[in-house]
PDB file of N, CA and C in Angstrom:
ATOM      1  N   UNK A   1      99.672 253.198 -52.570  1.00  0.00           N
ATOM      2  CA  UNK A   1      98.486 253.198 -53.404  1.00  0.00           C
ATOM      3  C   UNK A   1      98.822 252.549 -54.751  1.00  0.00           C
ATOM      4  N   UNK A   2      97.976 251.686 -55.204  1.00  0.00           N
ATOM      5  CA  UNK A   2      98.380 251.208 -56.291  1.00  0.00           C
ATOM      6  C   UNK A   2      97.788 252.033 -57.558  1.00  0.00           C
ATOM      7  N   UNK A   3      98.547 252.158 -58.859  1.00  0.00           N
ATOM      8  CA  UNK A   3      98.185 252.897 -60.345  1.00  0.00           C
ATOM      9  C   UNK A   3      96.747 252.015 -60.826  1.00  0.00           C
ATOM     10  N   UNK A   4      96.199 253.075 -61.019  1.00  0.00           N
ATOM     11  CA  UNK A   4      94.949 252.724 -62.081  1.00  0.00           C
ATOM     12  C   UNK A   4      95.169 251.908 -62.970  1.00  0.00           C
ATOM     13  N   UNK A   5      96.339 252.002 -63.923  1.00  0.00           N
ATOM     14  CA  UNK A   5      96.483 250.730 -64.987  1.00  0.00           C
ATOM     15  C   UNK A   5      97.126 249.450 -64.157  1.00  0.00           C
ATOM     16  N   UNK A   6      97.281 249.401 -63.116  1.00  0.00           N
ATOM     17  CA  UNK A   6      98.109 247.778 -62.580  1.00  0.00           C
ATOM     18  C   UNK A   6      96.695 247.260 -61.789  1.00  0.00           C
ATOM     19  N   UNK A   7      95.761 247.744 -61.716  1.00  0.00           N
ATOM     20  CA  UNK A   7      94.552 247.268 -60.967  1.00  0.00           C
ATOM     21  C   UNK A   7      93.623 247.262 -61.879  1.00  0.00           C
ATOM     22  N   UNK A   8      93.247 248.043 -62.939  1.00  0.00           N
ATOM     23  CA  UNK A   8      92.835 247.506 -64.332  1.00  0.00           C
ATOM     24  C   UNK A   8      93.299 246.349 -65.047  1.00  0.00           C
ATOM     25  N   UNK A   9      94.763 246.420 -65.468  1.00  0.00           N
ATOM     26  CA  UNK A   9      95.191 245.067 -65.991  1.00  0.00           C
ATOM     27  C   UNK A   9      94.871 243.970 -64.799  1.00  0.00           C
ATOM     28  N   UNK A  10      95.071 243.943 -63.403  1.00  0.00           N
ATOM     29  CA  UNK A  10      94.371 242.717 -62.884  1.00  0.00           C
ATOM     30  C   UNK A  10      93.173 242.344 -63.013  1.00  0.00           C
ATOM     31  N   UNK A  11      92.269 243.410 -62.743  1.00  0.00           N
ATOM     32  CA  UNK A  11      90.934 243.206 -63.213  1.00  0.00           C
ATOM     33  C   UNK A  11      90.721 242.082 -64.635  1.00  0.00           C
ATOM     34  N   UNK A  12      91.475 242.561 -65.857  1.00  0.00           N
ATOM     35  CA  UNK A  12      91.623 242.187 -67.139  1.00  0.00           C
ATOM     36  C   UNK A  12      92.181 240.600 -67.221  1.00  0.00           C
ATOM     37  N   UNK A  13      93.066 240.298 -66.446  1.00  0.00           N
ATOM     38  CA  UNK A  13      93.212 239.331 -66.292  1.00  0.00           C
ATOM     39  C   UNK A  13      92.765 238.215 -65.538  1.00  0.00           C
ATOM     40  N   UNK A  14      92.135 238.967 -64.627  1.00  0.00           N
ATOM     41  CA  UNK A  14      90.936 237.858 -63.350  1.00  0.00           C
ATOM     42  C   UNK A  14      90.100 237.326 -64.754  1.00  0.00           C
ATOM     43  N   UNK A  15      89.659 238.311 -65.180  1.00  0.00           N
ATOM     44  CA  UNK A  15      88.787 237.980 -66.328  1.00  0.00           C
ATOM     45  C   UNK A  15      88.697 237.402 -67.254  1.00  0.00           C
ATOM     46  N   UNK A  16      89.922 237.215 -68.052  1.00  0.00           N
ATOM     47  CA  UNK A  16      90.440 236.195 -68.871  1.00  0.00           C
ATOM     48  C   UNK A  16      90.578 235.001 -68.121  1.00  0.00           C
ATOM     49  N   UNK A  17      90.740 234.403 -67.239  1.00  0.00           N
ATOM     50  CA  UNK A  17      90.859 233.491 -66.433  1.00  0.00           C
ATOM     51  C   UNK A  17      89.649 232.944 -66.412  1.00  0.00           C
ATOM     52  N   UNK A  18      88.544 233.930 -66.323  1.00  0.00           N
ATOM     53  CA  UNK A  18      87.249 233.042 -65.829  1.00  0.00           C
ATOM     54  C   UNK A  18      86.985 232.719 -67.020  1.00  0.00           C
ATOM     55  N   UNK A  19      86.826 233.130 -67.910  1.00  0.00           N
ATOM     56  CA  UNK A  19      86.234 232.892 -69.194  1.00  0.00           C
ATOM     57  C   UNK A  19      86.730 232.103 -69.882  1.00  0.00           C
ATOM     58  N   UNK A  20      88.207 231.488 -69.576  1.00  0.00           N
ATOM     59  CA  UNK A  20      88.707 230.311 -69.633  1.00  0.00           C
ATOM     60  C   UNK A  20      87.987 229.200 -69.494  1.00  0.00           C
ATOM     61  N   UNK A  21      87.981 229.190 -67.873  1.00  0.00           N
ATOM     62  CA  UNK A  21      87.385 228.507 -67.247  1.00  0.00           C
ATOM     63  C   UNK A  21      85.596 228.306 -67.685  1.00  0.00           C
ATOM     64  N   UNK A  22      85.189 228.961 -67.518  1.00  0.00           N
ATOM     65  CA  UNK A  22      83.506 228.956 -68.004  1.00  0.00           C
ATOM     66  C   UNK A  22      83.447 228.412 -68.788  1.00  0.00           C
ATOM     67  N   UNK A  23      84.190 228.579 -70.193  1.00  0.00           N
ATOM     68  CA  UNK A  23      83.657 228.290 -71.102  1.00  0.00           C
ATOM     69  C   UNK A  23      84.196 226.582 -71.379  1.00  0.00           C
ATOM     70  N   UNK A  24      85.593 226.147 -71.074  1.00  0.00           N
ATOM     71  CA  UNK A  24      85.459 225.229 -70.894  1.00  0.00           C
ATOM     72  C   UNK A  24      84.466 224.270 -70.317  1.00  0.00           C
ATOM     73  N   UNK A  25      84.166 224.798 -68.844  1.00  0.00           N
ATOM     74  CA  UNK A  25      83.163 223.838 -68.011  1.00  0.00           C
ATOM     75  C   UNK A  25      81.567 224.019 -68.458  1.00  0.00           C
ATOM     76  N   UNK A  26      81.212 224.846 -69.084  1.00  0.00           N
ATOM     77  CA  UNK A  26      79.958 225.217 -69.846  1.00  0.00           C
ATOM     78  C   UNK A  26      79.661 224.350 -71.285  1.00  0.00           C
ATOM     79  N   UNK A  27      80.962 223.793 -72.115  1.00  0.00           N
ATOM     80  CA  UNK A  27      81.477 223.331 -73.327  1.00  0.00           C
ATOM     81  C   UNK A  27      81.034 221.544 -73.015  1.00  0.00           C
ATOM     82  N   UNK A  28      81.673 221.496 -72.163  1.00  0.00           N
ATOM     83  CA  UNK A  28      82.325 219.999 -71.469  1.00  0.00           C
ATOM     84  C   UNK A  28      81.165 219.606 -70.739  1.00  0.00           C
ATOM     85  N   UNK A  29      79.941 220.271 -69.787  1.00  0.00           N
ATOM     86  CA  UNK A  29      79.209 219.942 -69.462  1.00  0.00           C
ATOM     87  C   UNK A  29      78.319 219.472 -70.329  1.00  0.00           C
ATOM     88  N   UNK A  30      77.759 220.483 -71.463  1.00  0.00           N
ATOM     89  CA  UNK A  30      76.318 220.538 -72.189  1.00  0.00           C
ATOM     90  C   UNK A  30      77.468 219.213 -73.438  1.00  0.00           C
ATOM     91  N   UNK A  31      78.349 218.906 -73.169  1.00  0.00           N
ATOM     92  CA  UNK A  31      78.621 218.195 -74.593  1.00  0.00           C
ATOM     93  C   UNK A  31      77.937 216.688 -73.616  1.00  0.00           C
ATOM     94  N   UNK A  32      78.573 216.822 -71.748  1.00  0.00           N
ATOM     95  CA  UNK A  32      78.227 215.616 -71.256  1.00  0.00           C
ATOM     96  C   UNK A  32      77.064 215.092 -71.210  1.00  0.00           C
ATOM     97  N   UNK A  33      76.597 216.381 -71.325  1.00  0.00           N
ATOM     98  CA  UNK A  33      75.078 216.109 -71.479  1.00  0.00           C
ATOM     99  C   UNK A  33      73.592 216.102 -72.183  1.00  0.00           C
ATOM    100  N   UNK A  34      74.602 215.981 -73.109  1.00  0.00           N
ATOM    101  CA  UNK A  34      73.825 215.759 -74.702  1.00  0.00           C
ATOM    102  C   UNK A  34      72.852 217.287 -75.569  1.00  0.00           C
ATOM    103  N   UNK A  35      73.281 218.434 -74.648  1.00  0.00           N
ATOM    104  CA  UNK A  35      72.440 219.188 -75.343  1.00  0.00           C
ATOM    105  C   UNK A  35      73.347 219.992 -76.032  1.00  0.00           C
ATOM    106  N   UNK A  36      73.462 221.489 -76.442  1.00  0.00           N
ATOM    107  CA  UNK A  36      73.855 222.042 -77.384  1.00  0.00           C
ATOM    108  C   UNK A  36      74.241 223.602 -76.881  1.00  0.00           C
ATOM    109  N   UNK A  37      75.461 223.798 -76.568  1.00  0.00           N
ATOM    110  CA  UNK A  37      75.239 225.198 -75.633  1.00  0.00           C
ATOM    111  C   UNK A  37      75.369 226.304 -76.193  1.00  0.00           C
ATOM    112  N   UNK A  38      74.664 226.166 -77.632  1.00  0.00           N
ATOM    113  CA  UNK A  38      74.569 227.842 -78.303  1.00  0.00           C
ATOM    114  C   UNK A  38      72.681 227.532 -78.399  1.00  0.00           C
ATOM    115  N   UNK A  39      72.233 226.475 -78.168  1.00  0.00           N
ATOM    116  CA  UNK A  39      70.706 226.269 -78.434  1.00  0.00           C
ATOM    117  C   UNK A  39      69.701 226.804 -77.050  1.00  0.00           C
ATOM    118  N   UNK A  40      70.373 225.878 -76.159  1.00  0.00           N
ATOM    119  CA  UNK A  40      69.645 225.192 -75.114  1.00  0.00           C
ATOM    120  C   UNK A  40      69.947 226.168 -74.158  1.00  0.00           C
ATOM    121  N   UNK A  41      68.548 226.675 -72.749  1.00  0.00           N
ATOM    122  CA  UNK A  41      69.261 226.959 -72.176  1.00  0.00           C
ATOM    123  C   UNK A  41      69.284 225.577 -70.733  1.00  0.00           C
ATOM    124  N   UNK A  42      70.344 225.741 -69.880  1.00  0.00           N
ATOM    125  CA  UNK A  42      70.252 224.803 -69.204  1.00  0.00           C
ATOM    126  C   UNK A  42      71.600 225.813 -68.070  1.00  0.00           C
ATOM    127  N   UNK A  43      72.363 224.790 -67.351  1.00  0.00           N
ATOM    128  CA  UNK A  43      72.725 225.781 -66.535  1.00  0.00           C
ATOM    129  C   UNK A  43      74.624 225.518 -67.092  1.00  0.00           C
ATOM    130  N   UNK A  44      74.538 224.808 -68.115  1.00  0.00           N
ATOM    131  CA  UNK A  44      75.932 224.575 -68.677  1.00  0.00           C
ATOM    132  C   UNK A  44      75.893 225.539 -69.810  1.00  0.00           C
ATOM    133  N   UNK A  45      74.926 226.215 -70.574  1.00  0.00           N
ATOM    134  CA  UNK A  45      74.864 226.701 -71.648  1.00  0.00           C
ATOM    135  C   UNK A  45      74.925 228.152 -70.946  1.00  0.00           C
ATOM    136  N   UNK A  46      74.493 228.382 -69.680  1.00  0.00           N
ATOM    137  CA  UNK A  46      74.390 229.608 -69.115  1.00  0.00           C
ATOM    138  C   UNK A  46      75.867 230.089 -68.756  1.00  0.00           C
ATOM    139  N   UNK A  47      76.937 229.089 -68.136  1.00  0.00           N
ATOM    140  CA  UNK A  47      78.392 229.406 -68.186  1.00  0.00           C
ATOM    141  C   UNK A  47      78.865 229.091 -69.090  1.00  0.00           C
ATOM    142  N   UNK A  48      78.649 228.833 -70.169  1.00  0.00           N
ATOM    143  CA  UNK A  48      79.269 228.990 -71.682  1.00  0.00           C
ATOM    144  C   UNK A  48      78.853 230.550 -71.791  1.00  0.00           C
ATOM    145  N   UNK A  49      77.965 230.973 -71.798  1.00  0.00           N
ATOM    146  CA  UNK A  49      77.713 232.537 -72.104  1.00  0.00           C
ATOM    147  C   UNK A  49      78.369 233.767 -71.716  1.00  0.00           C
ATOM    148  N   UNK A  50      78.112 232.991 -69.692  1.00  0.00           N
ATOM    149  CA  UNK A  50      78.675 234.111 -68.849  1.00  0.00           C
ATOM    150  C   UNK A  50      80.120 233.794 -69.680  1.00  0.00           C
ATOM    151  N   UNK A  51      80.986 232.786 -69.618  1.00  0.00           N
ATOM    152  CA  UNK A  51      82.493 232.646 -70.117  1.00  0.00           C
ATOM    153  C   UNK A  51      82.518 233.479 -71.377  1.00  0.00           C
ATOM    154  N   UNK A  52      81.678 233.811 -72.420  1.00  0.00           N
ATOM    155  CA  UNK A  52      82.053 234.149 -73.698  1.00  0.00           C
ATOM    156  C   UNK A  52      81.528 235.912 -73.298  1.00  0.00           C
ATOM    157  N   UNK A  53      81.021 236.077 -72.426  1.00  0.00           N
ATOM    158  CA  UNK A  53      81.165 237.238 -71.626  1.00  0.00           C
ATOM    159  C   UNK A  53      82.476 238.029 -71.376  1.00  0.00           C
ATOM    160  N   UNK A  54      82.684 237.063 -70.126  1.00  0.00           N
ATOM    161  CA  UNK A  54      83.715 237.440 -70.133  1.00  0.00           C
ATOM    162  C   UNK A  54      84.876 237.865 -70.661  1.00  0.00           C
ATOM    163  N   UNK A  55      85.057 236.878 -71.743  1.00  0.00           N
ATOM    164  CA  UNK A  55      86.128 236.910 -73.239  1.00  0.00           C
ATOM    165  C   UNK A  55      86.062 238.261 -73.798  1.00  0.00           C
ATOM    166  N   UNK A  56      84.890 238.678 -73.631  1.00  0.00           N
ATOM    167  CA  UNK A  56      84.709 240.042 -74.400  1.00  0.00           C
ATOM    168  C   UNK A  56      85.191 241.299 -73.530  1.00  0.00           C
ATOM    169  N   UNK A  57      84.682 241.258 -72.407  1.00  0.00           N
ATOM    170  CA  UNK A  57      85.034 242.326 -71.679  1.00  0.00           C
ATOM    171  C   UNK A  57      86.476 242.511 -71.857  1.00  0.00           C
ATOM    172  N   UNK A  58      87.424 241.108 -71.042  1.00  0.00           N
ATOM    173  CA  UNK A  58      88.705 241.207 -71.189  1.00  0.00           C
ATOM    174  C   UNK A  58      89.252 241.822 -72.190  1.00  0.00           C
ATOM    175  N   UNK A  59      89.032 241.705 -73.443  1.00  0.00           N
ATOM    176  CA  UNK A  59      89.120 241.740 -74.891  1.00  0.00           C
ATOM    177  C   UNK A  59      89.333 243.526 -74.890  1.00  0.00           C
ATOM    178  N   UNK A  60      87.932 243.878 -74.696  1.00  0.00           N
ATOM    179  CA  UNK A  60      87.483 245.351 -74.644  1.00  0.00           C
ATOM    180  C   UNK A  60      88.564 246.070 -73.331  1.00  0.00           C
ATOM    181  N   UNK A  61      88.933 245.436 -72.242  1.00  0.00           N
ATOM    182  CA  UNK A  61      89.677 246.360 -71.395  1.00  0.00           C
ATOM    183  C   UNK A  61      90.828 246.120 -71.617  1.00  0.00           C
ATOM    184  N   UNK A  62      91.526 245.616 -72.409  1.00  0.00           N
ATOM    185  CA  UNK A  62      93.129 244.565 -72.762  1.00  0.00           C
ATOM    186  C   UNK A  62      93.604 246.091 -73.615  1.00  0.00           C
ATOM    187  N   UNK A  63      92.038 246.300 -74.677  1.00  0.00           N
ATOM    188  CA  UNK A  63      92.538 247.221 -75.622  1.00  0.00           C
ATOM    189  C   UNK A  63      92.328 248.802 -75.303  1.00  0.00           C
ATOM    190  N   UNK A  64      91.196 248.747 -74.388  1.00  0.00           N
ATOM    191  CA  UNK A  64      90.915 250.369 -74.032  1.00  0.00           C
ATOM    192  C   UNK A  64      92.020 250.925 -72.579  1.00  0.00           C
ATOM    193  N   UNK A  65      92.439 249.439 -72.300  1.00  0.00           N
ATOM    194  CA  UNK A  65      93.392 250.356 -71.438  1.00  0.00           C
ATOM    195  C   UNK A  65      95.278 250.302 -71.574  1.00  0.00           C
ATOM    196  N   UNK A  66      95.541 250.040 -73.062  1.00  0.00           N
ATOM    197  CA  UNK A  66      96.698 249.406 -73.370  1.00  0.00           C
ATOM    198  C   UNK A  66      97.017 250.634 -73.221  1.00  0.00           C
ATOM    199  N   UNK A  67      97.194 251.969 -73.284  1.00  0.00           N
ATOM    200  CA  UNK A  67      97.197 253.248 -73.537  1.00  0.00           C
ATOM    201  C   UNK A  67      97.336 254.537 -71.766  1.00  0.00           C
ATOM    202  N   UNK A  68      97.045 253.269 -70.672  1.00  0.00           N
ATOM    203  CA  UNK A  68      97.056 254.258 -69.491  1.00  0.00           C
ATOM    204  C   UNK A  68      98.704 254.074 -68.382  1.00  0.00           C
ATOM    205  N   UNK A  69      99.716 253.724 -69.599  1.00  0.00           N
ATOM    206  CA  UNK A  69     100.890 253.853 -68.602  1.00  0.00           C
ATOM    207  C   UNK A  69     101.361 254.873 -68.702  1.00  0.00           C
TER     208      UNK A  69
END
């Protein structure tokens, strides 16, 4: 059986990963495509969001679970 904190920290880190990712390809799209991805919505400005989403959660479980070894 695996510990609650080694399947949390994966969780935490799947997550940082995407939000990597998102926000790059959300950034890089709406720049390719002339609009503005804190303005507009479109479907590049929508994974800029979900990505800066993500950033947060990670953020929030990095620190609420630094504490469960």
């Amino acid at each position: 059986m695996v510990p609650v904190g080694a399947s949390s920290t994966w969780v935490a880190s799947v997550l940082r990963l995407a939000a990597i990712a998102l926000v790059i390809v959300g950034f890089l799209g709406s720049v390719s495509t002339d609009s503005v991805p804190v303005v507009t919505i479109s479907a590049y400005s929508v994974l800029f969001w979900i990505g800066v989403a993500c950033a947060v959660v990670s953020i929030y479980l990095g620190i609420f679970l630094q504490g469960v070894d």
